[in-house]
C-alpha atoms as a PDB file:
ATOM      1  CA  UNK A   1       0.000   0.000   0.000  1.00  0.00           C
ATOM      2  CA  UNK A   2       1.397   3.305  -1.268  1.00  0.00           C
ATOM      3  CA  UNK A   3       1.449   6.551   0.796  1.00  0.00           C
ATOM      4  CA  UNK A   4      -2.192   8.163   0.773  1.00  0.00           C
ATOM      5  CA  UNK A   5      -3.746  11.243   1.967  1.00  0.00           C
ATOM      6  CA  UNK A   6      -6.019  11.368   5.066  1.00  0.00           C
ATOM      7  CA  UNK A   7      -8.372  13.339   6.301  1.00  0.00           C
ATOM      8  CA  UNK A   8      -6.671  14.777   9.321  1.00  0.00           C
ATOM      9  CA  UNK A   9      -5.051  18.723   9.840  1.00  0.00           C
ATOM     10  CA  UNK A  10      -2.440  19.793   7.056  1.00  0.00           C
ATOM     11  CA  UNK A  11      -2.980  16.940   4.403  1.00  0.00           C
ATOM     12  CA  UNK A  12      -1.361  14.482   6.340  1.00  0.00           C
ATOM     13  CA  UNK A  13      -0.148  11.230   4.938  1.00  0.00           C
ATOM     14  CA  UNK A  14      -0.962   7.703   5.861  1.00  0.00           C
ATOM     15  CA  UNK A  15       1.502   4.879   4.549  1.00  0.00           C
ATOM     16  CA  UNK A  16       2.861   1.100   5.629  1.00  0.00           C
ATOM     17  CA  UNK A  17       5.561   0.569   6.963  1.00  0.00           C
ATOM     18  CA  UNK A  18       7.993  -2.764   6.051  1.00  0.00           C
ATOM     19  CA  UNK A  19      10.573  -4.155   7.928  1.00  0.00           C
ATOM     20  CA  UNK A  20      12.954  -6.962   7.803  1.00  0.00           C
ATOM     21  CA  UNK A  21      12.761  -9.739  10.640  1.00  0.00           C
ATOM     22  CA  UNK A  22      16.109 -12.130  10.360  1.00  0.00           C
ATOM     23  CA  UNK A  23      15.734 -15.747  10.504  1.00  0.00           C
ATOM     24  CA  UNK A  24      18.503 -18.473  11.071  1.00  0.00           C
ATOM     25  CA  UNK A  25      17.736 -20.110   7.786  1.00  0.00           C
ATOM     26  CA  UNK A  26      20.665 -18.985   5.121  1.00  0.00           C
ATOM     27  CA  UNK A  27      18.315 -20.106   2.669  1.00  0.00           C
ATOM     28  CA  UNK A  28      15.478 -18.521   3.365  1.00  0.00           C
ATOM     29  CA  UNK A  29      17.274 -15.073   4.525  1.00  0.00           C
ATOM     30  CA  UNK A  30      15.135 -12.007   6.500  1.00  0.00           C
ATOM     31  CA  UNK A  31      11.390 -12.376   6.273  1.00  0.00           C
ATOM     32  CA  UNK A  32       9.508  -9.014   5.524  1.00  0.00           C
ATOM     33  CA  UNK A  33       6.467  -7.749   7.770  1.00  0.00           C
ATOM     34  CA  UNK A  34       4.448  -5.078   7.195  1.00  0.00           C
ATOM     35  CA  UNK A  35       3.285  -2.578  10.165  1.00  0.00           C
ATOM     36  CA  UNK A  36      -0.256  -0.324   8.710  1.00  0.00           C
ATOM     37  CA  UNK A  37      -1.137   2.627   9.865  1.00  0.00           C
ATOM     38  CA  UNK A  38       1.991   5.566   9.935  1.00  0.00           C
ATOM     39  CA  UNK A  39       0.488   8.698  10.006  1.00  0.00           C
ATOM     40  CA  UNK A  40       2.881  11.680   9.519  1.00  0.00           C
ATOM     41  CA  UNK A  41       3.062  15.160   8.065  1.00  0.00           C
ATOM     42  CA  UNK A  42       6.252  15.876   5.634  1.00  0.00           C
ATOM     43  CA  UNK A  43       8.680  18.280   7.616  1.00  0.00           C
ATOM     44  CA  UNK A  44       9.030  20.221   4.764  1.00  0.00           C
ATOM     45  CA  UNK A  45       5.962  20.955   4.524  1.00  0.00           C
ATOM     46  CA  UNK A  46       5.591  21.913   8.396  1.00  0.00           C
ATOM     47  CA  UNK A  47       8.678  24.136   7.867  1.00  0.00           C
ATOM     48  CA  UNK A  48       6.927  25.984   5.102  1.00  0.00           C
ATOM     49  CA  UNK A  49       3.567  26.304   6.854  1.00  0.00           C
ATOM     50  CA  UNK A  50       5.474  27.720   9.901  1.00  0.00           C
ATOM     51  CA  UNK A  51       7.338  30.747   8.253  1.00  0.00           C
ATOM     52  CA  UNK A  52       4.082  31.681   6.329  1.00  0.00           C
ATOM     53  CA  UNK A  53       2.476  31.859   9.849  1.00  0.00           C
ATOM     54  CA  UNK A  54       1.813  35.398  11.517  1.00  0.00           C
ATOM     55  CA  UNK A  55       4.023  34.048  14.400  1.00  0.00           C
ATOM     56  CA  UNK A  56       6.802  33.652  12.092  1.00  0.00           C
ATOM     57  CA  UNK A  57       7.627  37.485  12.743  1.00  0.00           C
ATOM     58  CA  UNK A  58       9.020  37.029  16.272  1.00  0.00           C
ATOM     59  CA  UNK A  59      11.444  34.385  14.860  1.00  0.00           C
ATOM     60  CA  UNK A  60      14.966  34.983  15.277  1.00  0.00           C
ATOM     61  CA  UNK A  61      16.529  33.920  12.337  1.00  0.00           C
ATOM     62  CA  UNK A  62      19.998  34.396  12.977  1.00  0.00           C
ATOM     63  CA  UNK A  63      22.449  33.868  16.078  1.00  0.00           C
ATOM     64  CA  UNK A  64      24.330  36.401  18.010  1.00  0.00           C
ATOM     65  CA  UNK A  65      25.969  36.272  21.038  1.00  0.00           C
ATOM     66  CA  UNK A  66      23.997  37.856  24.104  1.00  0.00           C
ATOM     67  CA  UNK A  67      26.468  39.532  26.770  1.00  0.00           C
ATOM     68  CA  UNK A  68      25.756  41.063  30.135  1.00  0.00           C
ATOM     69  CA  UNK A  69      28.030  44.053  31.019  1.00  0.00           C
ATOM     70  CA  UNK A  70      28.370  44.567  35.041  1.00  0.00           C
ATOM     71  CA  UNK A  71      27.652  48.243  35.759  1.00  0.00           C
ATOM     72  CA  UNK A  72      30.156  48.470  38.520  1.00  0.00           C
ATOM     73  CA  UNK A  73      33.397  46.804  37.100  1.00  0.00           C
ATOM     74  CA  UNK A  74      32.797  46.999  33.233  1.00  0.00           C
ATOM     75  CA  UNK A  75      33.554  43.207  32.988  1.00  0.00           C
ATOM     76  CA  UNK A  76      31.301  41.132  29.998  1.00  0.00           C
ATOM     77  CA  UNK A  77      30.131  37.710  31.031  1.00  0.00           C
ATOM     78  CA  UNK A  78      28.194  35.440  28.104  1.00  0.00           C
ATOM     79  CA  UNK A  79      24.308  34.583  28.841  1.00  0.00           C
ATOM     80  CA  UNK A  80      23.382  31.439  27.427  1.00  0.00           C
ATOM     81  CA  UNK A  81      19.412  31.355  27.283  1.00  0.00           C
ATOM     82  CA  UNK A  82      18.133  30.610  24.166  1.00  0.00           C
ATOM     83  CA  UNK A  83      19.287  27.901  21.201  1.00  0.00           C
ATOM     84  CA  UNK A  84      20.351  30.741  19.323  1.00  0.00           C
ATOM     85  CA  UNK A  85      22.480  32.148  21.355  1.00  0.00           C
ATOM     86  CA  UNK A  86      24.516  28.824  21.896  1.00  0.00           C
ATOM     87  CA  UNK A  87      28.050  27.898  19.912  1.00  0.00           C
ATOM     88  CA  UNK A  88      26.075  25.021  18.133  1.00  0.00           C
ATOM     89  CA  UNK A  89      23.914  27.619  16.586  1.00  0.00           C
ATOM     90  CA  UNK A  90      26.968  30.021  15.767  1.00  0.00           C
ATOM     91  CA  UNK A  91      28.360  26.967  14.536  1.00  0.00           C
ATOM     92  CA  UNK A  92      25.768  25.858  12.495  1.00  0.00           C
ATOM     93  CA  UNK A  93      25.279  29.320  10.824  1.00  0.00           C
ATOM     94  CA  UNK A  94      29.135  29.553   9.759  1.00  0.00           C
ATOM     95  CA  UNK A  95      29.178  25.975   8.243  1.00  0.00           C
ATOM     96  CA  UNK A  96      25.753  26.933   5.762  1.00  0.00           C
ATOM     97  CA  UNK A  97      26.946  26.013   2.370  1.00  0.00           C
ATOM     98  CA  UNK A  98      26.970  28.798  -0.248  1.00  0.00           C
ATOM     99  CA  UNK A  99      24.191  27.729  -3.530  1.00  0.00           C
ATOM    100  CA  UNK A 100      26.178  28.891  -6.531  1.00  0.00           C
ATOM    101  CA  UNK A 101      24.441  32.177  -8.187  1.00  0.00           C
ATOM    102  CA  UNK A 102      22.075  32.448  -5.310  1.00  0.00           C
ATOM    103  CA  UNK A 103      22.689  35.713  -2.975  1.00  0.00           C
ATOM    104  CA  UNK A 104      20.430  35.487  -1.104  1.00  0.00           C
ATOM    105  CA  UNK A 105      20.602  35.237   2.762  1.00  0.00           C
ATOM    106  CA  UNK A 106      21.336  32.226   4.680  1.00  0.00           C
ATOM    107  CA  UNK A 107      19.373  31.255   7.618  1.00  0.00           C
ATOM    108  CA  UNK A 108      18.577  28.583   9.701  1.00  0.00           C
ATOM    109  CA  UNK A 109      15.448  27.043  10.891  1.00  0.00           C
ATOM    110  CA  UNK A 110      15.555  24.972  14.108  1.00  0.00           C
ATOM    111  CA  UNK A 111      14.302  22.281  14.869  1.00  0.00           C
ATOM    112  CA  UNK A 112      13.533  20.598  18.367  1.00  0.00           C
ATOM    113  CA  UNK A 113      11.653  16.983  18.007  1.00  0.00           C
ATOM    114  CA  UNK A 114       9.835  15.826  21.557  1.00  0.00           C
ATOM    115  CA  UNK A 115       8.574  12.484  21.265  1.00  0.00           C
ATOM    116  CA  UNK A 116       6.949  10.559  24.315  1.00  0.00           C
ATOM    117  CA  UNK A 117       4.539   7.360  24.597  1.00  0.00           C
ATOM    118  CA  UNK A 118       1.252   8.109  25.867  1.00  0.00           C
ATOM    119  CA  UNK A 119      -1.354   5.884  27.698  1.00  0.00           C
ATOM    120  CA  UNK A 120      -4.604   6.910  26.425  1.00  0.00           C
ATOM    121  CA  UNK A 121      -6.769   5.496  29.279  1.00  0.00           C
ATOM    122  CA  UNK A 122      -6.315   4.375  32.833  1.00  0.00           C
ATOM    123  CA  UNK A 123      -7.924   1.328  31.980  1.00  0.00           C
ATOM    124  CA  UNK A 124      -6.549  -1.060  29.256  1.00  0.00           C
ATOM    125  CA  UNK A 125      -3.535  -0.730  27.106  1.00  0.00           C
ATOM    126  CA  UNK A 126      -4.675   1.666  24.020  1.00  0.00           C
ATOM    127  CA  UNK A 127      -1.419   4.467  23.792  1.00  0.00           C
ATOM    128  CA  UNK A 128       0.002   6.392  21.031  1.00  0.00           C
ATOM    129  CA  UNK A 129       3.062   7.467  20.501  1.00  0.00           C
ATOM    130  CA  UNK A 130       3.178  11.210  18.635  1.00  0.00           C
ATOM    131  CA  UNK A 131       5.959  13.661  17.674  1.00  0.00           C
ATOM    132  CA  UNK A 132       6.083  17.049  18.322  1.00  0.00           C
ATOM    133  CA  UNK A 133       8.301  19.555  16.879  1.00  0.00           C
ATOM    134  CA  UNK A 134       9.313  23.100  17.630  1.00  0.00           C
ATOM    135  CA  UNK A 135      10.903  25.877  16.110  1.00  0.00           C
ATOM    136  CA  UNK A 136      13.706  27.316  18.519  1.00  0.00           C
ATOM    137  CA  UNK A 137      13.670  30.273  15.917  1.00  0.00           C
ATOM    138  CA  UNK A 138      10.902  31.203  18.813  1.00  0.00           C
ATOM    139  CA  UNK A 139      12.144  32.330  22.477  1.00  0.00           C
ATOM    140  CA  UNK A 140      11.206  30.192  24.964  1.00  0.00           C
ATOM    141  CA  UNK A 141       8.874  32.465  26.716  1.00  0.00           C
ATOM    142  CA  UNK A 142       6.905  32.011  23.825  1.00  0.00           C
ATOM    143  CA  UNK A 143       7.203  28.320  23.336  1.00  0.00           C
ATOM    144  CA  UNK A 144       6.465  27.710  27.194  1.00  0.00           C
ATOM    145  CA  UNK A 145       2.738  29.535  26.752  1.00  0.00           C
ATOM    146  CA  UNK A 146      -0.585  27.086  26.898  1.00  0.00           C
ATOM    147  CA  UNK A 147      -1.716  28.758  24.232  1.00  0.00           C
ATOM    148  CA  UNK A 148       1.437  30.244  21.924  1.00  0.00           C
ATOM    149  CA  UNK A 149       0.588  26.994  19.051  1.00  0.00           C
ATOM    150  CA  UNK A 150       4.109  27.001  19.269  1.00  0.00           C
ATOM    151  CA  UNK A 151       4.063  22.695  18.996  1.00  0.00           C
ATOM    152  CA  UNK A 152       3.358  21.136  15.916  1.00  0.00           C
ATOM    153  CA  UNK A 153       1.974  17.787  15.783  1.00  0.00           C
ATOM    154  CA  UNK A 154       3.911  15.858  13.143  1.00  0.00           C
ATOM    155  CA  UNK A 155       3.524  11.954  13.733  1.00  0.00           C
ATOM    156  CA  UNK A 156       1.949   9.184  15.112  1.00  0.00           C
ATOM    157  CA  UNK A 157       4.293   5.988  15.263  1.00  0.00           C
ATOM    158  CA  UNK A 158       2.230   2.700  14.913  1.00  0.00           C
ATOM    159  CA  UNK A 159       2.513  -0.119  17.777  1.00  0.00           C
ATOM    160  CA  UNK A 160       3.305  -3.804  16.453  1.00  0.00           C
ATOM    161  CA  UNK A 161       0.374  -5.712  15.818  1.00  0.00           C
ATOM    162  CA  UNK A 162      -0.289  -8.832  18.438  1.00  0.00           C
ATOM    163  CA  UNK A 163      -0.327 -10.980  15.021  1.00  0.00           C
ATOM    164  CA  UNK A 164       3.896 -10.344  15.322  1.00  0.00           C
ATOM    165  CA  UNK A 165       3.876 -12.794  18.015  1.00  0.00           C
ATOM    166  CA  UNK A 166       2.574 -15.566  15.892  1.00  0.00           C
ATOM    167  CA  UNK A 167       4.797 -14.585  13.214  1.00  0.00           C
ATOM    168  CA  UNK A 168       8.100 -14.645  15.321  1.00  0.00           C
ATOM    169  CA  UNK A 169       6.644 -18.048  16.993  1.00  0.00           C
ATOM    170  CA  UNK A 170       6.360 -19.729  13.853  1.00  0.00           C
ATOM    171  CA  UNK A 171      10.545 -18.986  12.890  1.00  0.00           C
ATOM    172  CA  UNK A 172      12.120 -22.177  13.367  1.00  0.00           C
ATOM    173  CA  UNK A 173      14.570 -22.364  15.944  1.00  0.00           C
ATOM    174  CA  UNK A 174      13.492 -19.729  18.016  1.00  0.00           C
ATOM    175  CA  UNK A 175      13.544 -19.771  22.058  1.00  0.00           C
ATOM    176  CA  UNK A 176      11.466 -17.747  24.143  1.00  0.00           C
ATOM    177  CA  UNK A 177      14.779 -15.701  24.673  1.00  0.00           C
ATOM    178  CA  UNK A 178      14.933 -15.108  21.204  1.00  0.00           C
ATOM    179  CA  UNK A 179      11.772 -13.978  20.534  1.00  0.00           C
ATOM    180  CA  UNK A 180      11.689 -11.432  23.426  1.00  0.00           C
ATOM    181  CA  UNK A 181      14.813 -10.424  21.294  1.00  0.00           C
ATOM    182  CA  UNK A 182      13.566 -10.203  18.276  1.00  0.00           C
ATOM    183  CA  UNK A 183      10.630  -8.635  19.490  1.00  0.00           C
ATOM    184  CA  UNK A 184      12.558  -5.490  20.639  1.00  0.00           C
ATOM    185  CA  UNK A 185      14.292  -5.658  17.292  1.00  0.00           C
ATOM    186  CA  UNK A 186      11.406  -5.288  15.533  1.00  0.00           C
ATOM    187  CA  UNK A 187      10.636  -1.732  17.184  1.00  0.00           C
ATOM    188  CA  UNK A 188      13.855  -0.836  16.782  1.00  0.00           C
ATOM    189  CA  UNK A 189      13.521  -1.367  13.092  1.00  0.00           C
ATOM    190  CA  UNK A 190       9.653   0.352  12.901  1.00  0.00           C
ATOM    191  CA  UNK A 191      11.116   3.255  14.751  1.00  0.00           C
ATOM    192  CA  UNK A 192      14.119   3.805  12.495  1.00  0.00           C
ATOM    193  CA  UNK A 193      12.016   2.694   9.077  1.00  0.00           C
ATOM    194  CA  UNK A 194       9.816   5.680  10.375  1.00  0.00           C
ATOM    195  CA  UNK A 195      11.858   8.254  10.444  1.00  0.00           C
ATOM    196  CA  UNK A 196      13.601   7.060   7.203  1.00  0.00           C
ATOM    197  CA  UNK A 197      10.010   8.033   5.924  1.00  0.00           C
ATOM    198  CA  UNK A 198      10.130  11.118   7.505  1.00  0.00           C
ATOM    199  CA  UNK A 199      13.655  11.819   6.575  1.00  0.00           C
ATOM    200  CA  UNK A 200      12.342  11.853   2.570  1.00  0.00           C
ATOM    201  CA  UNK A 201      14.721  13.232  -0.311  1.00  0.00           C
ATOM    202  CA  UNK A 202      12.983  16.522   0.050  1.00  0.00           C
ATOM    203  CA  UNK A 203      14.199  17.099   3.391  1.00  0.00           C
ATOM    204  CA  UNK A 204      17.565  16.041   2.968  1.00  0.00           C
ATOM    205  CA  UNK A 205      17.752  18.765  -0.012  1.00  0.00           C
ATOM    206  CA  UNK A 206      16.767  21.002   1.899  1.00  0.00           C
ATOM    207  CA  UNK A 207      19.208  20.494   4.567  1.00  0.00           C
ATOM    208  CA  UNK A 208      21.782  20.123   1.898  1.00  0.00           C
ATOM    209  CA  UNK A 209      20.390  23.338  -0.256  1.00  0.00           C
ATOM    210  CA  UNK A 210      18.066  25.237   1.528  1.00  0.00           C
ATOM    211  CA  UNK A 211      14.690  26.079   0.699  1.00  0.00           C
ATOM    212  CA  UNK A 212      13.716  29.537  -0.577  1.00  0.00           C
ATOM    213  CA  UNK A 213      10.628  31.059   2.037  1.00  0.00           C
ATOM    214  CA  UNK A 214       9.491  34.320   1.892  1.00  0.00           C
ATOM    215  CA  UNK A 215       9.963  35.288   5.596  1.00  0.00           C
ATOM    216  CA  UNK A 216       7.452  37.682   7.619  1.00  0.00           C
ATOM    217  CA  UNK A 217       9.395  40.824   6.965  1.00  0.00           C
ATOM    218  CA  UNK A 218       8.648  40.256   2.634  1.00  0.00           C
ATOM    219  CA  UNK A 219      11.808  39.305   2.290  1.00  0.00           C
ATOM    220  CA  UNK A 220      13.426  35.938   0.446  1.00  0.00           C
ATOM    221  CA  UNK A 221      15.798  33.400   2.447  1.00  0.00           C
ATOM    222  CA  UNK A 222      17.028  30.566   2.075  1.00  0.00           C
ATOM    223  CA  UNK A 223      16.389  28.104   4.785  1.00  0.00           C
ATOM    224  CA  UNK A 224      18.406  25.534   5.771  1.00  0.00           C
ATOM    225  CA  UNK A 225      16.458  23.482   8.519  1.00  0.00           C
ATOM    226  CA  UNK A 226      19.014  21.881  11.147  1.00  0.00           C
ATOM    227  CA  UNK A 227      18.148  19.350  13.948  1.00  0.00           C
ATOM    228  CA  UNK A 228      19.642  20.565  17.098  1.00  0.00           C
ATOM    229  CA  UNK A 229      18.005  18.370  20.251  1.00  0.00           C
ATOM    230  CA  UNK A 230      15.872  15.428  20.177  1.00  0.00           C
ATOM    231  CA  UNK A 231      14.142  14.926  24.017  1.00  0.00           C
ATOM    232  CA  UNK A 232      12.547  11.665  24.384  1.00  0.00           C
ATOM    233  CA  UNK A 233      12.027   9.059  27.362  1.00  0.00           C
ATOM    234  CA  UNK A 234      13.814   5.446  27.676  1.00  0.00           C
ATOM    235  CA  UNK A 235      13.934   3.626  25.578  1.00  0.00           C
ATOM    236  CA  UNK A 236      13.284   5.778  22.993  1.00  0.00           C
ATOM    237  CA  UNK A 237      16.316   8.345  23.967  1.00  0.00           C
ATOM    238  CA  UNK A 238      18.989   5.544  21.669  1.00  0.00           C
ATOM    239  CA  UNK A 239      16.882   4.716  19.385  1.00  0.00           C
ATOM    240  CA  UNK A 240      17.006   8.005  16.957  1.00  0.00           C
ATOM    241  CA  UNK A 241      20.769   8.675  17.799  1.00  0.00           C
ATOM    242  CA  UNK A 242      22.098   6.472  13.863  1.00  0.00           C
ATOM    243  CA  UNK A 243      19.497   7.872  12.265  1.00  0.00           C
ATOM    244  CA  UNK A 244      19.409  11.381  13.162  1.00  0.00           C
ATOM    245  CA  UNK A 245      23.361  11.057  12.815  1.00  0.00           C
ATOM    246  CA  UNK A 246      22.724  10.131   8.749  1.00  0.00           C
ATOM    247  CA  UNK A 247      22.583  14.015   8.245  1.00  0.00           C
ATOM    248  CA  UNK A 248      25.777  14.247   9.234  1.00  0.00           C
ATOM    249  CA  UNK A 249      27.297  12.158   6.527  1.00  0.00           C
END
């Protein structure tokens, strides 16, 4: 089943998901399973839709340094209070590649992913397991508001099925051990398949070229989105670290 559009905010899409379970059998090699039911909204898309937003004009686009200067002794000391004030933004900013013919300015558009499982009942076992993301363009008195609509919504991971047990039972040679094994594998691989969704060629171009927005002043930049913190629970916390590394490379 091919990616498809559903009806839920900002033409979200709804796709499978396939992963590889290994076997013992040489012959036979991994066995493919199929997971229904990702629903996600391309971060492209979420980037755009967030710099043509009226709360795109309090975004800082790009870094400086903020110093305090003590009115008694003259001496400077360094506050450190927002993202964009850090080294890793200063950082980030210098290494921007240049497009060739394009003078426009560079900018950066930072991203914060928050992603935590969530019981949706006290009674039963029914959870999901969403992804927020947040601009850190935006001060954090902003973000930290009940009602700034500062968080985007921009992913539900799907749970394994209960039919993965039968599937894993009938692998020949498989102890109980082994199952419980592969059975953590198997998220491992749904969580990392997932954001190799998310993760699609139009993203990485624009983190390797920039996209072209017309910011809330009027006036063109190109955007290069960058992924500066990822805060999650255990056992999530490891398993985005190889992915999110990819964009290194």
């Amino acid at each position: 089943m091919g990616p498809e559009k559903v009806n839920v905010p900002d033409d979200w899409i709804k796709t499978d998901i396939s992963i590889d379970i290994p076997t013992k059998s040489k012959e036979e090699g991994p066995k493919s399973y199929t997971i229904p039911g990702f629903h996600y909204c391309p971060l492209v898309q979420v980037i755009r839709a967030a710099f043509a937003d009226i709360q795109a004009s309090t975004f800082h686009l790009l870094p400086f340094k903020w110093l305090w200067k003590d009115p008694l002794d003259n001496t400077q000391e360094r506050l450190l209070d927002e993202l964009y004030t850090s080294d890793a933004w200063l950082e980030a900013q210098e290494k921007l590649p240049r497009v060739p013919g394009c003078s426009l300015e560079r900018v950066i558009a930072g991203l914060m992913f928050f992603s935590d499982a969530t019981h949706l009942a006290n009674f039963g076992t029914t959870k999901a397991w969403p992804l927020y993301l947040y601009f850190r363009n935006l001060t954090k008195y902003t973000q930290s508001l009940p009602q700034s609509g500062a968080c985007h919504l921009v992913r539900f991971l799907p749970s394994l099925p209960d039919s993965i047990k039968d599937m894993l039972s009938s692998l020949s040679r498989i102890s109980k051990t082994g199952m419980m094994s592969l059975h953590t594998h198997c998220r491992r691989e749904l969580f990392q398949a997932c954001w190799g969704i998310m993760l699609d060629e139009d993203f990485l171009d624009a983190y390797r070229h920039g996209i072209i927005l017309k910011c809330a002043d009027g006036v063109l930049q190109r955007v290069f989105p960058r992924l500066f913190t990822y805060s999650a629970d255990y056992p999530e916390k490891y398993c985005p670290l190889t992915q999110l590394k990819l964009l290194d490379c």
